[in-house]
PDB file of N, CA and C in Angstrom:
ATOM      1  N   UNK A   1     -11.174  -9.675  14.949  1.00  0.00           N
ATOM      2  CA  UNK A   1     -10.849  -8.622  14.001  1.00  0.00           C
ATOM      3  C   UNK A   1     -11.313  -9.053  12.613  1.00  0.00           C
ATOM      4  N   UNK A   2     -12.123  -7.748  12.012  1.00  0.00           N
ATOM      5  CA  UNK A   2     -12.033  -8.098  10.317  1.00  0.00           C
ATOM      6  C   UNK A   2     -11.520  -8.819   9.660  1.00  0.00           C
ATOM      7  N   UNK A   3     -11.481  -8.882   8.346  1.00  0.00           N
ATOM      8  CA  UNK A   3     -10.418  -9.646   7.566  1.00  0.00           C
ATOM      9  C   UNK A   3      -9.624  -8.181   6.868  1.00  0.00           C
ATOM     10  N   UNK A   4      -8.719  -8.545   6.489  1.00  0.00           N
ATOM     11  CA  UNK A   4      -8.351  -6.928   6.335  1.00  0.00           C
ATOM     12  C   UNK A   4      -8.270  -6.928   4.521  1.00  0.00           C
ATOM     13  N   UNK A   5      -8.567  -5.994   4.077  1.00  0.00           N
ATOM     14  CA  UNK A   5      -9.420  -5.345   2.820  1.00  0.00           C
ATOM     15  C   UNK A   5      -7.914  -5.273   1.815  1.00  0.00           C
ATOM     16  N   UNK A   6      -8.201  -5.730   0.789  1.00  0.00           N
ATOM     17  CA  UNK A   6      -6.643  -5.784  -0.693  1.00  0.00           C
ATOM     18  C   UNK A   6      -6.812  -4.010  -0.685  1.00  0.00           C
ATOM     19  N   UNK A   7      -5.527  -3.327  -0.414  1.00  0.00           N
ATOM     20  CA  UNK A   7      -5.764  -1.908  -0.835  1.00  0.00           C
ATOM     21  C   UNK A   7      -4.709  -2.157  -2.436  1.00  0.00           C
ATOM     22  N   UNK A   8      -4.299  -3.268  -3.578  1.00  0.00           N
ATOM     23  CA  UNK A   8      -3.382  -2.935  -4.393  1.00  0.00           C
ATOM     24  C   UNK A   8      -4.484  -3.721  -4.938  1.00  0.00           C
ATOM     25  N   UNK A   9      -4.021  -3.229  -6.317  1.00  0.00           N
ATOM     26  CA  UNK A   9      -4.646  -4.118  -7.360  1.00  0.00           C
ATOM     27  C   UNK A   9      -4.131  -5.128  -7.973  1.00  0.00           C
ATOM     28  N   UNK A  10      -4.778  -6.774  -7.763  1.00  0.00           N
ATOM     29  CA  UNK A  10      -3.603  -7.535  -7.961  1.00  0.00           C
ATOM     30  C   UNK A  10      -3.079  -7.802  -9.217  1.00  0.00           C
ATOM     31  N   UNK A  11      -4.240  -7.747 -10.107  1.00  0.00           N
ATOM     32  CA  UNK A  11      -3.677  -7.782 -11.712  1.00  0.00           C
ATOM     33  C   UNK A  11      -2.968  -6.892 -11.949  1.00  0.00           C
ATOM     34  N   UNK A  12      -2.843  -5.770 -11.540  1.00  0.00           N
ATOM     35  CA  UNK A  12      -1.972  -4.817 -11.802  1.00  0.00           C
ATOM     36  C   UNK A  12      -0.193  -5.099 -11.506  1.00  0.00           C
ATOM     37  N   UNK A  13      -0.467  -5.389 -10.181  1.00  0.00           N
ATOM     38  CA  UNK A  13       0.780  -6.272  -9.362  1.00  0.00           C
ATOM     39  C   UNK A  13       1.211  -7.285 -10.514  1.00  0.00           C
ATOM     40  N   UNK A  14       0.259  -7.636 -10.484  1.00  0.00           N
ATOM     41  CA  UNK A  14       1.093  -8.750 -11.182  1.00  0.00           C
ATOM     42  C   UNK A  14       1.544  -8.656 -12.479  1.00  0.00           C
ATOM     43  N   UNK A  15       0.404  -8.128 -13.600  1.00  0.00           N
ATOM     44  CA  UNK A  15       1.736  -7.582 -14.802  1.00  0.00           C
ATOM     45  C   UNK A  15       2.702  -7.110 -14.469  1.00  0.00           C
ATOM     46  N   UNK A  16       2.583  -6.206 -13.331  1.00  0.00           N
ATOM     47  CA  UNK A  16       3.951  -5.200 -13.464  1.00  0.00           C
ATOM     48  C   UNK A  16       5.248  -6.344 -12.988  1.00  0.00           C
ATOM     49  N   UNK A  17       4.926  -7.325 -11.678  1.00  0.00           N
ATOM     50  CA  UNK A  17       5.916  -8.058 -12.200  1.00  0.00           C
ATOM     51  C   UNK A  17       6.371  -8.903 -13.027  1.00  0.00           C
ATOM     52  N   UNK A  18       5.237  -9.312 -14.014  1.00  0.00           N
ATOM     53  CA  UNK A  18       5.857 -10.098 -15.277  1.00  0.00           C
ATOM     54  C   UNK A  18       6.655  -9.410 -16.149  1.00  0.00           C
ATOM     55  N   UNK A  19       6.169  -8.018 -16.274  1.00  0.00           N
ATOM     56  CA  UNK A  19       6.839  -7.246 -16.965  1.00  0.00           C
ATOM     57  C   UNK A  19       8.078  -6.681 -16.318  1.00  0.00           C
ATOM     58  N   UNK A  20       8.370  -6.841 -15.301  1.00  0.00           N
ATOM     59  CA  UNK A  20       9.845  -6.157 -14.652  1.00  0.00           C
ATOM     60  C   UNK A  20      10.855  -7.303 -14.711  1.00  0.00           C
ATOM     61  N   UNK A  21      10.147  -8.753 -14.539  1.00  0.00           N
ATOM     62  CA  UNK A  21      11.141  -9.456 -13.947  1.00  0.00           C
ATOM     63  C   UNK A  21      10.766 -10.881 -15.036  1.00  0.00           C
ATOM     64  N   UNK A  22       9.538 -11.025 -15.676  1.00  0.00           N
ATOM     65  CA  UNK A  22       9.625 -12.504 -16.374  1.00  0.00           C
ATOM     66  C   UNK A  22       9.000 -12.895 -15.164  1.00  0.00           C
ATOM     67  N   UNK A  23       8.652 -12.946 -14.401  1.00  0.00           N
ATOM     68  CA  UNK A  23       7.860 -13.566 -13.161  1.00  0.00           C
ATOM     69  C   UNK A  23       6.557 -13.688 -12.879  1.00  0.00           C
ATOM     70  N   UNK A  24       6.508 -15.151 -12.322  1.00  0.00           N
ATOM     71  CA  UNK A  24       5.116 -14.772 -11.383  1.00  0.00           C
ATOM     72  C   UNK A  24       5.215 -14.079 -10.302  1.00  0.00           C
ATOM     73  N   UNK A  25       3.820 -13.970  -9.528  1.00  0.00           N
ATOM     74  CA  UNK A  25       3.266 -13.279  -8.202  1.00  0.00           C
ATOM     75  C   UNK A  25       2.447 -14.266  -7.617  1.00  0.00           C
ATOM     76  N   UNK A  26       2.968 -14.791  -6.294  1.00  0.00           N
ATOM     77  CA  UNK A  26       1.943 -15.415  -5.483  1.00  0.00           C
ATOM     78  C   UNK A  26       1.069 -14.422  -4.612  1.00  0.00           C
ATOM     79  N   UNK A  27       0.007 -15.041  -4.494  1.00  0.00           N
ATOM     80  CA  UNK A  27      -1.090 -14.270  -3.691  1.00  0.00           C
ATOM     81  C   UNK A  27      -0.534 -13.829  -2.399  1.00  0.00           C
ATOM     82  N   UNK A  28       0.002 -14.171  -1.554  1.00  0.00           N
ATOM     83  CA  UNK A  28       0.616 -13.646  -0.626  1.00  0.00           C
ATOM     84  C   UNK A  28       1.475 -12.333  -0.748  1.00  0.00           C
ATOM     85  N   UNK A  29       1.538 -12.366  -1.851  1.00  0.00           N
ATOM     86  CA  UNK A  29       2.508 -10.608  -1.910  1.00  0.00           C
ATOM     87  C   UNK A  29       2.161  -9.855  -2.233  1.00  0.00           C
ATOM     88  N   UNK A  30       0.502 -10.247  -2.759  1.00  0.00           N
ATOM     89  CA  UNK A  30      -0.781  -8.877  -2.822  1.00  0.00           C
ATOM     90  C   UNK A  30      -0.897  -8.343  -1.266  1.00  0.00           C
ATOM     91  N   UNK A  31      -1.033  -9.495  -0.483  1.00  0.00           N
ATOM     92  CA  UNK A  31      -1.255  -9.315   1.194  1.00  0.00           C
ATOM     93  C   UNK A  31      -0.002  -8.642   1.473  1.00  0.00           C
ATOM     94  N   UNK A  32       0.997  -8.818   1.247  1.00  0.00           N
ATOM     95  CA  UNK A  32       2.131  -8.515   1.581  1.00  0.00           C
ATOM     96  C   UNK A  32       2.063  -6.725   1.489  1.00  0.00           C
ATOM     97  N   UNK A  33       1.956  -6.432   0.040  1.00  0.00           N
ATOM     98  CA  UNK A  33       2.019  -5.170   0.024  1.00  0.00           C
ATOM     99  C   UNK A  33       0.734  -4.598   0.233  1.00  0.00           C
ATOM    100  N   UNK A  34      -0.618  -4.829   0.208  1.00  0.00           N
ATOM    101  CA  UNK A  34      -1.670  -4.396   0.976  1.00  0.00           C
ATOM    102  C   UNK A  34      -1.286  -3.901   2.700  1.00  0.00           C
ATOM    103  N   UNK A  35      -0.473  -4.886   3.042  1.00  0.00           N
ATOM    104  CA  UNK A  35       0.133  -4.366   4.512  1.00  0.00           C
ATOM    105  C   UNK A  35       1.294  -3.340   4.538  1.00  0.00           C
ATOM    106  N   UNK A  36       1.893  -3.664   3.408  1.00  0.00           N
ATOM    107  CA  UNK A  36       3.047  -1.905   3.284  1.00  0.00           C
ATOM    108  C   UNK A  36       2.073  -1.218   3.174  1.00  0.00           C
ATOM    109  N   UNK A  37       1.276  -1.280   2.495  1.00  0.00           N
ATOM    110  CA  UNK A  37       0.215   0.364   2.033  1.00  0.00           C
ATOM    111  C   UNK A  37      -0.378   1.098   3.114  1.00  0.00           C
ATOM    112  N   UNK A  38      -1.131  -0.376   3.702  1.00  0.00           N
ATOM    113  CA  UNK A  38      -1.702   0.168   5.094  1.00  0.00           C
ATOM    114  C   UNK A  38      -0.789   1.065   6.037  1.00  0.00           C
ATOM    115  N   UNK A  39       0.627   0.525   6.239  1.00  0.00           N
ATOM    116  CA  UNK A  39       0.983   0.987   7.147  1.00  0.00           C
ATOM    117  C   UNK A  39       1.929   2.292   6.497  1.00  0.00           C
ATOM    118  N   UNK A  40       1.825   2.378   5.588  1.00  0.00           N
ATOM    119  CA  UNK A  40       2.470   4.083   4.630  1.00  0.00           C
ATOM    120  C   UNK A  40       1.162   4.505   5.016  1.00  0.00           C
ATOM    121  N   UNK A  41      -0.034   4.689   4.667  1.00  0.00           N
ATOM    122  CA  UNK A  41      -0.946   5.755   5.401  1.00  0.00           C
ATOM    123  C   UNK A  41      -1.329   5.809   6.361  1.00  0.00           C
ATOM    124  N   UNK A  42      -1.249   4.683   7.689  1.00  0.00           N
ATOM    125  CA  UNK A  42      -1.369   4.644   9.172  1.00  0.00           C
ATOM    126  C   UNK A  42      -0.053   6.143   9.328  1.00  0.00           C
ATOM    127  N   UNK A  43       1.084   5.468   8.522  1.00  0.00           N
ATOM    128  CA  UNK A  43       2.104   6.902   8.745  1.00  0.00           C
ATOM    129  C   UNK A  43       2.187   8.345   8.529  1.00  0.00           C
ATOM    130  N   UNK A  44       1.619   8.572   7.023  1.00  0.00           N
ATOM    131  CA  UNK A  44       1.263   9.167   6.633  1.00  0.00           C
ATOM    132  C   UNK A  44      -0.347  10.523   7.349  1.00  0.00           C
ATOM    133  N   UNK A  45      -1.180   9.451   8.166  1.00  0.00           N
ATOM    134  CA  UNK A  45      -2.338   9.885   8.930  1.00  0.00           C
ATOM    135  C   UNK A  45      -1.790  10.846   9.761  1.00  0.00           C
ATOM    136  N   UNK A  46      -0.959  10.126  10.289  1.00  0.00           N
ATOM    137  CA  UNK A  46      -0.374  10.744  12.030  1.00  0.00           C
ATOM    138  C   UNK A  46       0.628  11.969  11.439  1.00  0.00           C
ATOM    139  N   UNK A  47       1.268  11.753  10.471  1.00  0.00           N
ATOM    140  CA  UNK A  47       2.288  13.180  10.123  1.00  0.00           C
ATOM    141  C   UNK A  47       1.320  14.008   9.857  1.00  0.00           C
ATOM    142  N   UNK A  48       0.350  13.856   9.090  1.00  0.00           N
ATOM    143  CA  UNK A  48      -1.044  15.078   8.749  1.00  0.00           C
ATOM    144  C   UNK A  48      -1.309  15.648   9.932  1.00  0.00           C
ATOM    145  N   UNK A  49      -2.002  15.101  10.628  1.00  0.00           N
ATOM    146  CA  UNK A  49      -2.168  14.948  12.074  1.00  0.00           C
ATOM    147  C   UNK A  49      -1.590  16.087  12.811  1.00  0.00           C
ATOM    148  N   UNK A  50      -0.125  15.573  13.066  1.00  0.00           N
ATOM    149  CA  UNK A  50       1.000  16.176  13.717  1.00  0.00           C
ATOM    150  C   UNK A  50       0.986  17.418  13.067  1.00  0.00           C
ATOM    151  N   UNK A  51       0.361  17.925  11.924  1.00  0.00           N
ATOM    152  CA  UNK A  51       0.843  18.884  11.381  1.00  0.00           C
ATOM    153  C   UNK A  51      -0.287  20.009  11.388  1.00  0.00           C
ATOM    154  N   UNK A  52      -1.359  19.169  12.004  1.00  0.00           N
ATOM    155  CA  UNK A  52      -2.508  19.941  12.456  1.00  0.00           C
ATOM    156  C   UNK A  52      -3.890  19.847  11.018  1.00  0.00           C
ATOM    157  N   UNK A  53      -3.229  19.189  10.163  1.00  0.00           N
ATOM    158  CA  UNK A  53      -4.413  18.964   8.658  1.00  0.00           C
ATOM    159  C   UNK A  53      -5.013  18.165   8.659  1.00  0.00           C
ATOM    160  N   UNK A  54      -6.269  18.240   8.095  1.00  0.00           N
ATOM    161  CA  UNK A  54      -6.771  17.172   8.056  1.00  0.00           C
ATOM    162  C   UNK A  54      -6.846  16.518   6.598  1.00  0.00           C
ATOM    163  N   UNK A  55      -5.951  16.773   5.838  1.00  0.00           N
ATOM    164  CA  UNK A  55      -5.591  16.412   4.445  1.00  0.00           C
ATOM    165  C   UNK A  55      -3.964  15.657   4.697  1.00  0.00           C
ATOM    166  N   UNK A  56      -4.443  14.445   3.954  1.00  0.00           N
ATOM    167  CA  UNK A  56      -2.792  13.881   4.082  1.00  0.00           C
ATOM    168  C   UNK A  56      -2.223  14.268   2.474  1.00  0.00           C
ATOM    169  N   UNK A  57      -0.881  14.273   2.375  1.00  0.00           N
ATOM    170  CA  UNK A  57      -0.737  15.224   0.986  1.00  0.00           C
ATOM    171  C   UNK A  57       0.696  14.369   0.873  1.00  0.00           C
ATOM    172  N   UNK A  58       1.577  14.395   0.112  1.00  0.00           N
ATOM    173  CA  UNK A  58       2.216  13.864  -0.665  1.00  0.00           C
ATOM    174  C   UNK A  58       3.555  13.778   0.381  1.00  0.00           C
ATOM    175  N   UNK A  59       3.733  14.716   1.049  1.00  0.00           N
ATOM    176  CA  UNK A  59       4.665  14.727   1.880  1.00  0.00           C
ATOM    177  C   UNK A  59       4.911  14.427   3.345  1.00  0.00           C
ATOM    178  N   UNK A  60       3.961  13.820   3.363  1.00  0.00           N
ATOM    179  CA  UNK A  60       2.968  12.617   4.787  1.00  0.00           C
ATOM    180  C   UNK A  60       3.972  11.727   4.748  1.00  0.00           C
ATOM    181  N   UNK A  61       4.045  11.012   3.348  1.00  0.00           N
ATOM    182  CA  UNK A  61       4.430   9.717   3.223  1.00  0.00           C
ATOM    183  C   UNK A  61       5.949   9.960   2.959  1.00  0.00           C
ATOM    184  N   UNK A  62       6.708   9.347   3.899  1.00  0.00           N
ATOM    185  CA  UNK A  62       7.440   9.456   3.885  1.00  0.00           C
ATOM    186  C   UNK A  62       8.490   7.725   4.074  1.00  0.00           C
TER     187      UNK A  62
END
């Protein structure tokens, strides 16, 4: 299998947690949430899907 692709942006990630919390971000929790993301639109796919669209729309993700 591939290597699987960053869907977050990590500088982004990561100010936002310096700025929420005074913290760092280890690289692993870019991967971390790259794999929530993936699997919110693996979810998101199939409710479109189920719903007969081929547009996933805001209320996919659930």
């Amino acid at each position: 299998m591939a290597e699987k692709e960053t869907l977050v942006i990590a500088s982004k990630v990561k100010a936002y947690i310096k700025e929420a919390g005074d913290m760092k971000c280890s690289a692993t929790v870019i991967d971390a949430l790259s794999d929530k993301v993936r699997a919110l639109c693996d979810e998101a796919v199939k409710n479109a899907k189920a719903d007969k669209r081929k547009t996933v729309q805001d209320k996919d993700v659930r």
